[in-house]
C-alpha atoms as a PDB file:
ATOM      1  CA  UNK A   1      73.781  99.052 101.581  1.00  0.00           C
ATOM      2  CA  UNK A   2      76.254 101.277  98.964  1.00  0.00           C
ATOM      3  CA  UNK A   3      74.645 102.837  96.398  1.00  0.00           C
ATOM      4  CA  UNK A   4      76.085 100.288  93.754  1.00  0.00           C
ATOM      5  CA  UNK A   5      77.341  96.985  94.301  1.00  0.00           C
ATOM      6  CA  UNK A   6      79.481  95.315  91.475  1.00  0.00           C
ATOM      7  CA  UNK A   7      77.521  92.859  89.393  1.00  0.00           C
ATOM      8  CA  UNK A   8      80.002  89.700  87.969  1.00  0.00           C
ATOM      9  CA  UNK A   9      79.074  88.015  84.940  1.00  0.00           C
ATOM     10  CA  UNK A  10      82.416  85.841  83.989  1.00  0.00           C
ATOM     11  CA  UNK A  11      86.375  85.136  84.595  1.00  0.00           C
ATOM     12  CA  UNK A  12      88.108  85.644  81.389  1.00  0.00           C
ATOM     13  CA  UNK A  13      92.009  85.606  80.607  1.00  0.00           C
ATOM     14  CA  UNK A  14      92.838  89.001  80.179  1.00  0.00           C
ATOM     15  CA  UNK A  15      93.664  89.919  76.679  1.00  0.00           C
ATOM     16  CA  UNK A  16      93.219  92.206  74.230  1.00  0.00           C
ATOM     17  CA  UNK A  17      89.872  90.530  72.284  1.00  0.00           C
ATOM     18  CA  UNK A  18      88.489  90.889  75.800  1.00  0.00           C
ATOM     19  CA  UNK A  19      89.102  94.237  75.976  1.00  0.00           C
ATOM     20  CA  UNK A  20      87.937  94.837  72.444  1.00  0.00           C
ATOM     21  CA  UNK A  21      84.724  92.457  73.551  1.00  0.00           C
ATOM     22  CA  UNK A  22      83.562  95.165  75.861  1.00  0.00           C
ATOM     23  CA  UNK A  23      83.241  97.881  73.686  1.00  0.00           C
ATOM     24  CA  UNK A  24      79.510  99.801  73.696  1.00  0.00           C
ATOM     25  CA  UNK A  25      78.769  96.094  75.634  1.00  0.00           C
ATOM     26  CA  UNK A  26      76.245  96.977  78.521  1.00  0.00           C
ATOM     27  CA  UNK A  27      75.211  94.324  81.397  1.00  0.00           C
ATOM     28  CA  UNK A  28      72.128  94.479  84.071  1.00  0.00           C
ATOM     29  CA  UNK A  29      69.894  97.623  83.992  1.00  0.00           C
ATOM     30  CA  UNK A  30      71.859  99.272  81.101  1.00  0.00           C
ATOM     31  CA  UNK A  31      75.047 100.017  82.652  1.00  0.00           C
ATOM     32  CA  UNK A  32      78.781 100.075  80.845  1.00  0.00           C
ATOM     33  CA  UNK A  33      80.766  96.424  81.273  1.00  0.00           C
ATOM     34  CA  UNK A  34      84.227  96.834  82.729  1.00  0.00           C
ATOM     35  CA  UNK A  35      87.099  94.499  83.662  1.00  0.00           C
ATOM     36  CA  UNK A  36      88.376  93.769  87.400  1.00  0.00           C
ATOM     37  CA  UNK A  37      91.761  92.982  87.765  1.00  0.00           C
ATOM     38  CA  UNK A  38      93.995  91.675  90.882  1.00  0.00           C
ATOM     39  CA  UNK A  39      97.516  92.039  90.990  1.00  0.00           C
ATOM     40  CA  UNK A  40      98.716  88.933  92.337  1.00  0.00           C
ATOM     41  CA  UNK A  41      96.481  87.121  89.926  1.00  0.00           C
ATOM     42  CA  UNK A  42      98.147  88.280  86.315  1.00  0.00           C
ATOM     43  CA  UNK A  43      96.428  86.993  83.163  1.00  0.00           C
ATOM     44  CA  UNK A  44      93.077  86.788  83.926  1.00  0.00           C
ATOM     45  CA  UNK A  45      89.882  89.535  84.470  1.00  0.00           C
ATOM     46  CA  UNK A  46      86.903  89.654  85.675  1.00  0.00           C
ATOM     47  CA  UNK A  47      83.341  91.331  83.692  1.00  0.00           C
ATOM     48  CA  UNK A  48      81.611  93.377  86.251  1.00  0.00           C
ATOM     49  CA  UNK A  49      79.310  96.538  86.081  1.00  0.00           C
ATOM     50  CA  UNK A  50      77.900  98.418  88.747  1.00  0.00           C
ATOM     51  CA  UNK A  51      73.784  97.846  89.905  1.00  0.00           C
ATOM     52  CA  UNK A  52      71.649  99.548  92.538  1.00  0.00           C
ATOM     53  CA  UNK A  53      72.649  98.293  95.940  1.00  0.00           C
ATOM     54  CA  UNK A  54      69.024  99.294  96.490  1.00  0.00           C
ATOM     55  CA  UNK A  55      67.255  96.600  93.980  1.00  0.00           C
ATOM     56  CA  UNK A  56      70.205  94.012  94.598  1.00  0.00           C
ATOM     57  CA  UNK A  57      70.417  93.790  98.271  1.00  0.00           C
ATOM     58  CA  UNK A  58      69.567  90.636 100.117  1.00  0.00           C
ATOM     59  CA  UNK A  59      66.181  91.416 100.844  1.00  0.00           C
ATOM     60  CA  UNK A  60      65.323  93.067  97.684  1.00  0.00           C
ATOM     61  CA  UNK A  61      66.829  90.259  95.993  1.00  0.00           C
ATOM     62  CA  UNK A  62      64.710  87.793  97.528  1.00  0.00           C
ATOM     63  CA  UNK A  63      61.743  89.736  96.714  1.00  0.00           C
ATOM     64  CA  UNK A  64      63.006  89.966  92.317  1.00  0.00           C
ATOM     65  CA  UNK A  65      63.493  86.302  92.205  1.00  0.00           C
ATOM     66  CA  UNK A  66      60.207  85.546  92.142  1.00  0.00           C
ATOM     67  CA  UNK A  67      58.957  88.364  89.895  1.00  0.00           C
ATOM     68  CA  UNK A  68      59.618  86.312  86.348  1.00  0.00           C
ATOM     69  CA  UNK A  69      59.824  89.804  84.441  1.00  0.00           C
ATOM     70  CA  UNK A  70      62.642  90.985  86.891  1.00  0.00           C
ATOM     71  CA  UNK A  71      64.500  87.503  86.410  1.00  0.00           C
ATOM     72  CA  UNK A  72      63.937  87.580  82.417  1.00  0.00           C
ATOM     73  CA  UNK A  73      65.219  90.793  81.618  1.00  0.00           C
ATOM     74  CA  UNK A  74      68.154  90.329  84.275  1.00  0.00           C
ATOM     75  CA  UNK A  75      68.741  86.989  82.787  1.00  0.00           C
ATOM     76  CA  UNK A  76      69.083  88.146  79.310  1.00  0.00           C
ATOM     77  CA  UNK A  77      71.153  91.084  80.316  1.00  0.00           C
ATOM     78  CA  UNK A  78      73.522  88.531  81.665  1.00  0.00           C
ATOM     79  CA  UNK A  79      73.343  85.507  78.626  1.00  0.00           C
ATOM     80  CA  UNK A  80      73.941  88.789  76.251  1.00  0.00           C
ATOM     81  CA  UNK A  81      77.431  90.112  78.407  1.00  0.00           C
ATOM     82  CA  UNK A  82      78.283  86.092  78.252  1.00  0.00           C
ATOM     83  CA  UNK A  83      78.138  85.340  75.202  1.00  0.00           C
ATOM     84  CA  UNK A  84      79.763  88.436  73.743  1.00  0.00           C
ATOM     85  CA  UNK A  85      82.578  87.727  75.471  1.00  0.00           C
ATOM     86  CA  UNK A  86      82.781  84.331  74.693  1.00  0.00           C
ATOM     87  CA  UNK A  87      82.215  85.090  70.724  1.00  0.00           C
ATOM     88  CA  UNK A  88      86.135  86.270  71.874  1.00  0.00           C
ATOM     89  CA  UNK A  89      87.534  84.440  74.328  1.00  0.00           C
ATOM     90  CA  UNK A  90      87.144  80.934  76.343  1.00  0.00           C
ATOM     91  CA  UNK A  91      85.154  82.319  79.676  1.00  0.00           C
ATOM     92  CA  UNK A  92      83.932  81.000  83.049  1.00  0.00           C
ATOM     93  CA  UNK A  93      80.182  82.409  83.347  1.00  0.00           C
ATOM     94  CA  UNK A  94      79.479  83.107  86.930  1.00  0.00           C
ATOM     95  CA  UNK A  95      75.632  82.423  88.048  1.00  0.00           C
ATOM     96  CA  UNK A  96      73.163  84.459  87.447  1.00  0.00           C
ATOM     97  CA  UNK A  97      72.947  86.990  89.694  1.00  0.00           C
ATOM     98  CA  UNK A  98      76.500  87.053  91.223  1.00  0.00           C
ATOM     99  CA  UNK A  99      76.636  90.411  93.275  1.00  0.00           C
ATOM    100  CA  UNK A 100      79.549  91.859  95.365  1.00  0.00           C
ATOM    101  CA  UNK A 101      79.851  94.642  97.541  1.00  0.00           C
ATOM    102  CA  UNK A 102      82.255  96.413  95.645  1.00  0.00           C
ATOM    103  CA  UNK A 103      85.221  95.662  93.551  1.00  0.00           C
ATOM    104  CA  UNK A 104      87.329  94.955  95.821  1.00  0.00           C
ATOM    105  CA  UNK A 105      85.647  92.275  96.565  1.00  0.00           C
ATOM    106  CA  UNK A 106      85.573  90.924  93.296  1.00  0.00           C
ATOM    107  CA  UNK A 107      89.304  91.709  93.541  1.00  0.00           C
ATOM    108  CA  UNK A 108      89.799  89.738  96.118  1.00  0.00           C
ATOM    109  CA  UNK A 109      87.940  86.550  94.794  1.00  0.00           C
ATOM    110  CA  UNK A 110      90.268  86.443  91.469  1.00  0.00           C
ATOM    111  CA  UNK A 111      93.083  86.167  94.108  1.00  0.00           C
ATOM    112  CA  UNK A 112      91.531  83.497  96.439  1.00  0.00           C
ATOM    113  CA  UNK A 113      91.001  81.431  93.101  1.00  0.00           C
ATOM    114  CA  UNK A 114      93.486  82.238  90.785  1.00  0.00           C
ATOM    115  CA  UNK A 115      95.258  78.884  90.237  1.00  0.00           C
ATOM    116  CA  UNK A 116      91.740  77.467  89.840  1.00  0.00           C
ATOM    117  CA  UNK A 117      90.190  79.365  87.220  1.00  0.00           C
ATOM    118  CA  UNK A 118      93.106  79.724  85.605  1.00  0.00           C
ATOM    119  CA  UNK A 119      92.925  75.669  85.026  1.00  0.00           C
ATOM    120  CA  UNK A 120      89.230  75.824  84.394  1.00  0.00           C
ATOM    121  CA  UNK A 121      90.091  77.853  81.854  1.00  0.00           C
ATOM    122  CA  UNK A 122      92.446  75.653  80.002  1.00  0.00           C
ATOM    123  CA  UNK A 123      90.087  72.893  80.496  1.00  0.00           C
ATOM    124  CA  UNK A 124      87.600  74.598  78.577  1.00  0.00           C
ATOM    125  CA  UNK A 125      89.628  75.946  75.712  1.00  0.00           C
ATOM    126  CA  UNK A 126      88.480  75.083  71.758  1.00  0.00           C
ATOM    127  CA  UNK A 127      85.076  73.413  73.554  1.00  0.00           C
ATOM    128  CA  UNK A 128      81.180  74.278  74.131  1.00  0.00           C
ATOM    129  CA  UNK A 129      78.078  73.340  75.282  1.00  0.00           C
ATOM    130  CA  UNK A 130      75.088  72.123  74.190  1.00  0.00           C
ATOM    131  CA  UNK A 131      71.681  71.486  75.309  1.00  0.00           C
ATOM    132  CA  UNK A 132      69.526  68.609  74.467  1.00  0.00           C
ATOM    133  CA  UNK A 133      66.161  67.559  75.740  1.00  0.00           C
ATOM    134  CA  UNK A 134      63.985  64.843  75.524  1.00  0.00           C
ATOM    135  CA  UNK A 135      60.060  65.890  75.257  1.00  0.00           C
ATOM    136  CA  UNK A 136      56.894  63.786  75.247  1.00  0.00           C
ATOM    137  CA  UNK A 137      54.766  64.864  72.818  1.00  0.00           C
ATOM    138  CA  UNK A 138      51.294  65.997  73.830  1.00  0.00           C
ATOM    139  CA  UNK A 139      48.760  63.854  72.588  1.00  0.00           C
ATOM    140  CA  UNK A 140      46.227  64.746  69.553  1.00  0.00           C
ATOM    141  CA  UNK A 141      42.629  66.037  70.673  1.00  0.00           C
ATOM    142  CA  UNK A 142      40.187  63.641  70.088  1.00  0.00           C
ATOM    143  CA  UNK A 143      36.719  64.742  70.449  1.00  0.00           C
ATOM    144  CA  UNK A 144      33.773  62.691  71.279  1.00  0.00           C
ATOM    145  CA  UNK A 145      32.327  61.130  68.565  1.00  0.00           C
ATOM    146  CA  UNK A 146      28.466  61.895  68.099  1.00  0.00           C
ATOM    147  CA  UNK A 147      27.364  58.554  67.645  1.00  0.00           C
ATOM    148  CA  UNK A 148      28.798  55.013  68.718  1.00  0.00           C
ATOM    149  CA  UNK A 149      30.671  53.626  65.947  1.00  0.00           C
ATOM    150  CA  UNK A 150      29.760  50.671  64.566  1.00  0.00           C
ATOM    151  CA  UNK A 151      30.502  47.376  66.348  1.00  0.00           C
ATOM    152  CA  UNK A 152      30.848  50.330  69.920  1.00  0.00           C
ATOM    153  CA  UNK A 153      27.090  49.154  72.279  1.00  0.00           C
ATOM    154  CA  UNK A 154      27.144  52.518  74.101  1.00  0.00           C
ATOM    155  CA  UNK A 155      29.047  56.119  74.237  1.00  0.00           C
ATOM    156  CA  UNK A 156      30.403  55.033  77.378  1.00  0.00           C
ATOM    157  CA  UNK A 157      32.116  52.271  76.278  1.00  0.00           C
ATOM    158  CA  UNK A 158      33.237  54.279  73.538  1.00  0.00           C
ATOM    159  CA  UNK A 159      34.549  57.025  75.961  1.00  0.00           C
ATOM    160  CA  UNK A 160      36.580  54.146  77.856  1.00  0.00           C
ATOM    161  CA  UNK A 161      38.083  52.660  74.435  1.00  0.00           C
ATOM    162  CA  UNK A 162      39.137  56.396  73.592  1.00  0.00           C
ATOM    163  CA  UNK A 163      40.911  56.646  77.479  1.00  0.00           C
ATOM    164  CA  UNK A 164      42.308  53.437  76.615  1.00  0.00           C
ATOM    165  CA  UNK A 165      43.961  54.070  73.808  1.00  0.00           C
ATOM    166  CA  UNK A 166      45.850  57.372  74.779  1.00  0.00           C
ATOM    167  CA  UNK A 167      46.762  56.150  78.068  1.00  0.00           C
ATOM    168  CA  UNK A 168      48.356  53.193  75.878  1.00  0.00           C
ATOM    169  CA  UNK A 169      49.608  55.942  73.738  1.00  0.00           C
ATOM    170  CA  UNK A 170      51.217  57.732  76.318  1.00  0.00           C
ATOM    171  CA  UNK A 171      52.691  54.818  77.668  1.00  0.00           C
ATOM    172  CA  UNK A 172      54.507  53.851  74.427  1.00  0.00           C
ATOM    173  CA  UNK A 173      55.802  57.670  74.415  1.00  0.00           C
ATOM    174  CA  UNK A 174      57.542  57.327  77.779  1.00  0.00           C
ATOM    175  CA  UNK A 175      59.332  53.684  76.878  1.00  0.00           C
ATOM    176  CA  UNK A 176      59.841  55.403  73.408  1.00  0.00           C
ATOM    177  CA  UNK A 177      61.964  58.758  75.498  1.00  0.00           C
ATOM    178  CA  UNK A 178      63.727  56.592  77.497  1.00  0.00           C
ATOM    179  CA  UNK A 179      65.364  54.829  74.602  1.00  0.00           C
ATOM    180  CA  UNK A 180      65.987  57.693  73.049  1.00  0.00           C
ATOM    181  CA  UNK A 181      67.771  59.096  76.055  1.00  0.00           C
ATOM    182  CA  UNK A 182      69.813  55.905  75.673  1.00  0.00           C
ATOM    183  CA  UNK A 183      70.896  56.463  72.215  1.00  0.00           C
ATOM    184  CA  UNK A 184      71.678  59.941  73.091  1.00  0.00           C
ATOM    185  CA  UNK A 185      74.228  58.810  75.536  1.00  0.00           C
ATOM    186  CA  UNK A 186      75.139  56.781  73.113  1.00  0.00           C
ATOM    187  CA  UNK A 187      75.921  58.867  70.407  1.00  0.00           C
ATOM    188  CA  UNK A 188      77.458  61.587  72.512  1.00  0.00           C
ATOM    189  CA  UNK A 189      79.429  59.193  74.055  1.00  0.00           C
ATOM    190  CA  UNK A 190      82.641  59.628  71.248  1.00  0.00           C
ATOM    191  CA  UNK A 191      82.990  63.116  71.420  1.00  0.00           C
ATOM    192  CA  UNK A 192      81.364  65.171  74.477  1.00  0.00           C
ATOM    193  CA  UNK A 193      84.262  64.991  77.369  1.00  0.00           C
ATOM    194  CA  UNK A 194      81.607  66.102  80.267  1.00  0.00           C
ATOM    195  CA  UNK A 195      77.567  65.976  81.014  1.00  0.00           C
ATOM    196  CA  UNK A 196      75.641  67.685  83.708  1.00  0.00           C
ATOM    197  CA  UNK A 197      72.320  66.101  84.197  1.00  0.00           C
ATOM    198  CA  UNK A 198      69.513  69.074  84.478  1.00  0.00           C
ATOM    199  CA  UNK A 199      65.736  68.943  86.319  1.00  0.00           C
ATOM    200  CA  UNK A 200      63.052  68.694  83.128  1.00  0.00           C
ATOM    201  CA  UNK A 201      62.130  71.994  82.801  1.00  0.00           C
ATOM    202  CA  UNK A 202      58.665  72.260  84.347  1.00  0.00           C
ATOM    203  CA  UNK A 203      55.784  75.452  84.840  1.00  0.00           C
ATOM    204  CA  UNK A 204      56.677  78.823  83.290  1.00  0.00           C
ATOM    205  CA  UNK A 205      60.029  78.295  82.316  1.00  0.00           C
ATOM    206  CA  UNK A 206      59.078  74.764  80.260  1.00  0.00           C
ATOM    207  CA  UNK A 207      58.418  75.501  76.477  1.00  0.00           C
ATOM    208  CA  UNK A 208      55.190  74.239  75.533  1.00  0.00           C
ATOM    209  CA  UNK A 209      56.122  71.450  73.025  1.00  0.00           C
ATOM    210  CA  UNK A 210      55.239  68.571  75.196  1.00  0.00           C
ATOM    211  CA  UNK A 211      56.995  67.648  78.338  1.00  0.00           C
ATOM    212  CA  UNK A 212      60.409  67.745  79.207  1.00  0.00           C
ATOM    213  CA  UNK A 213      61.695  64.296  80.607  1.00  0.00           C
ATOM    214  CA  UNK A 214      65.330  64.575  80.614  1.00  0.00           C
ATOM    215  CA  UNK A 215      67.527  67.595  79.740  1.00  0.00           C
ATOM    216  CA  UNK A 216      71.261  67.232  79.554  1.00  0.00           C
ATOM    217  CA  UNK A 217      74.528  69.818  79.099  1.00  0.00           C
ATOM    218  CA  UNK A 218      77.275  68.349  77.109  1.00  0.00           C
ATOM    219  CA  UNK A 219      80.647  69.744  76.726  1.00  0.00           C
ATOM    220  CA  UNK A 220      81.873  69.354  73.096  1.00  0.00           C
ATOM    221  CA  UNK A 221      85.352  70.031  71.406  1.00  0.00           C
ATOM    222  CA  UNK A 222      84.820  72.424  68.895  1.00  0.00           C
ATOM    223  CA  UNK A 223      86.447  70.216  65.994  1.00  0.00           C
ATOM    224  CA  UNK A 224      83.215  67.390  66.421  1.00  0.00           C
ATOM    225  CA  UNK A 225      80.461  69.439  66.778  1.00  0.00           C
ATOM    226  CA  UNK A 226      79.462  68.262  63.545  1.00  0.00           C
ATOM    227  CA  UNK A 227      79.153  64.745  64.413  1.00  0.00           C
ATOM    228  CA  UNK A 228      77.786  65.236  67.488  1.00  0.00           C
ATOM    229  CA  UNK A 229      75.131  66.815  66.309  1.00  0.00           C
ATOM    230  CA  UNK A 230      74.233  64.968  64.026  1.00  0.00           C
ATOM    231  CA  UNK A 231      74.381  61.456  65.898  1.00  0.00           C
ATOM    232  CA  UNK A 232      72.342  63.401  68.627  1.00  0.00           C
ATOM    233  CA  UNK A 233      69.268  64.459  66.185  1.00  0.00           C
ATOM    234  CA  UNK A 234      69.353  61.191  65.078  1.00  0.00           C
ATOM    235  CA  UNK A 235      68.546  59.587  68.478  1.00  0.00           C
ATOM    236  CA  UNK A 236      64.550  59.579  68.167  1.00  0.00           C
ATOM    237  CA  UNK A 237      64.902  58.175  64.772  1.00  0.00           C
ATOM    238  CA  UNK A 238      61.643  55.607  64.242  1.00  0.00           C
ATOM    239  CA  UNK A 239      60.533  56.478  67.691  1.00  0.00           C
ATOM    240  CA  UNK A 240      56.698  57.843  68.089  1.00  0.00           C
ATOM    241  CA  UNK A 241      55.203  60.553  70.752  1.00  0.00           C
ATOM    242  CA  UNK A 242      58.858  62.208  71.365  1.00  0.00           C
ATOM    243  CA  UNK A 243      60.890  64.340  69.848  1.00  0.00           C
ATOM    244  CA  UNK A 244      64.463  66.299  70.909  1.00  0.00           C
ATOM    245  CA  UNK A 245      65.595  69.873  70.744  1.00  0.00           C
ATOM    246  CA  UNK A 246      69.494  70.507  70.740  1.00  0.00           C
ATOM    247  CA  UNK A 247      70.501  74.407  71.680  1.00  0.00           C
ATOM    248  CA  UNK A 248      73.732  75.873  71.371  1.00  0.00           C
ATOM    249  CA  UNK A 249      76.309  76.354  70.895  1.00  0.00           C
ATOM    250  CA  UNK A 250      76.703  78.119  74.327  1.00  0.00           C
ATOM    251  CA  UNK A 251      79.230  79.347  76.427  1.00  0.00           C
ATOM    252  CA  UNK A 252      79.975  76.629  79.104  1.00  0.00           C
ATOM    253  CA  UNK A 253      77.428  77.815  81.822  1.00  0.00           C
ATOM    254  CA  UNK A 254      77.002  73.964  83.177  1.00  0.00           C
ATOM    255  CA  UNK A 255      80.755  73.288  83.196  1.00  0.00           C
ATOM    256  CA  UNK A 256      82.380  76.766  84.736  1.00  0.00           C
ATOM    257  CA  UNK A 257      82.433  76.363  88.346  1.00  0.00           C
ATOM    258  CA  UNK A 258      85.075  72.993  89.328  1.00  0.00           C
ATOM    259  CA  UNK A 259      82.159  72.593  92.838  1.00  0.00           C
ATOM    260  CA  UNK A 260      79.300  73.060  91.356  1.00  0.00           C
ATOM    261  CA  UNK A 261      76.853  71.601  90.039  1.00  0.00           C
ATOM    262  CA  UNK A 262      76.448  68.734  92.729  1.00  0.00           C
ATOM    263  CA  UNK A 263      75.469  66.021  89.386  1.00  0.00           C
ATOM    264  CA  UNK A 264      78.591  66.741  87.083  1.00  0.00           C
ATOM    265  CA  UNK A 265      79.991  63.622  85.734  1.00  0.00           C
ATOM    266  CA  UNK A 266      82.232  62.426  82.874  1.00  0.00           C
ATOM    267  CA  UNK A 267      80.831  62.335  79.655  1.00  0.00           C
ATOM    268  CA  UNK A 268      78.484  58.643  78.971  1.00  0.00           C
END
């Protein structure tokens, strides 16, 4: 393994706000962002800086990705390069973690794909994304009462009214997020032109504000952000036990690579 291997965090077209972009702008473990270029591929760039071949080899690699500090602090090293460029410029974000041997390399991927970032690129000109997740609430604590209530013949019975009612509860929540994943597609459905279907978020990574049932990307033209957000907070309107959390505006991480992911589809 070389000493450094080149780190890529996005394909850009290569102009001057990019350049300007990368001013004082460092990536993963502190070190300066540069551009790659390739000759026969003139217009666009890629972001690279150099890491340890050391902690970014195969092995080691394999090793970090289950360390959650290592991924966290490499993660926001890469959102921060990301969406500084895209504060400029319409940009492909590569995944997380996108290592080459040297630059060369990265050189010699612009060329291979050229024509087709250079059309993902267009495609995702004036647009952005946006998160939005469905979450069951958790239910209310409800401790035991210290005496039967009146009308209640024992504690047990009162324990197994208590069960009853929150597993009813909890029912009603999940009938209540699926509807509201409805309207969502329904109200996104005028103005987002893509959607990539996510897992929930589940363990460390899940926020803890219930749980995460559904959680969608959708790709937005700039000039209806407005109403799409606003149709989409509307969505759990009169519904009880849920609740929905739109992020973003982001750069278009779900929408950058034309094979991946497998569950892209048009927009609802």
């Amino acid at each position: 393994m070389t000493a450094t291997v080149s780190y890529a965090y996005a394909v850009a077209r290569d102009t001057p706000a990019l350049e300007e972009a990368l001013t004082g702008l460092s990536g993963v473990s502190g070190a300066p962002v540069r551009l790659v270029r390739a000759e026969s591929c003139d217009g666009l760039a890629a972001a690279v800086s150099p890491v340890s071949g050391s902690e970014f080899g195969e092995d080691a690699l394999r090793s970090h990705l289950e360390d959650l500090d290592w991924l966290e602090a490499t993660a926001r090293a890469h959102h921060r390069v990301v969406e500084t460029l895209a504060a400029r410029t319409t940009v492909l974000p590569l995944r997380l973690v996108t290592v080459y041997l040297d630059d060369e390399r990265v050189r010699s991927v612009l060329e291979g794909r050229c024509d087709a970032f250079d059309s993902r690129l267009d495609e995702l000109a004036s647009r952005a994304e946006w998160g939005v997740k469905v979450f069951v609430d958790e239910p209310a604590d409800q401790p035991p009462a210290t005496r039967p209530p009146a009308g209640e013949a024992s504690p047990g019975r009162a324990y197994l009214n208590r069960r009853r009612t929150q597993r009813a509860a909890r029912e009603n929540a999940y009938r209540s997020a699926g509807e509201a994943a409805e309207r969502i597609e329904s109200a996104a459905r005028p103005y987002a032109v893509g959607r990539v279907r996510h897992r929930p978020q589940q363990g460390g990574i899940a926020p803890r504000t219930g749980e995460n049932v559904t959680n969608d990307a959708y790709l937005v033209p700039l000039r209806h952000t407005e109403e799409f957000r606003a149709g989409v907070a509307r969505a759990a309107d009169g519904l009880t036990g849920v609740h929905i959390e739109i992020t973003g505006p982001w750069a278009p991480y779900s929408f950058a690579a034309p094979d991946t992911p497998e569950d892209r589809e048009e927009a609802p």
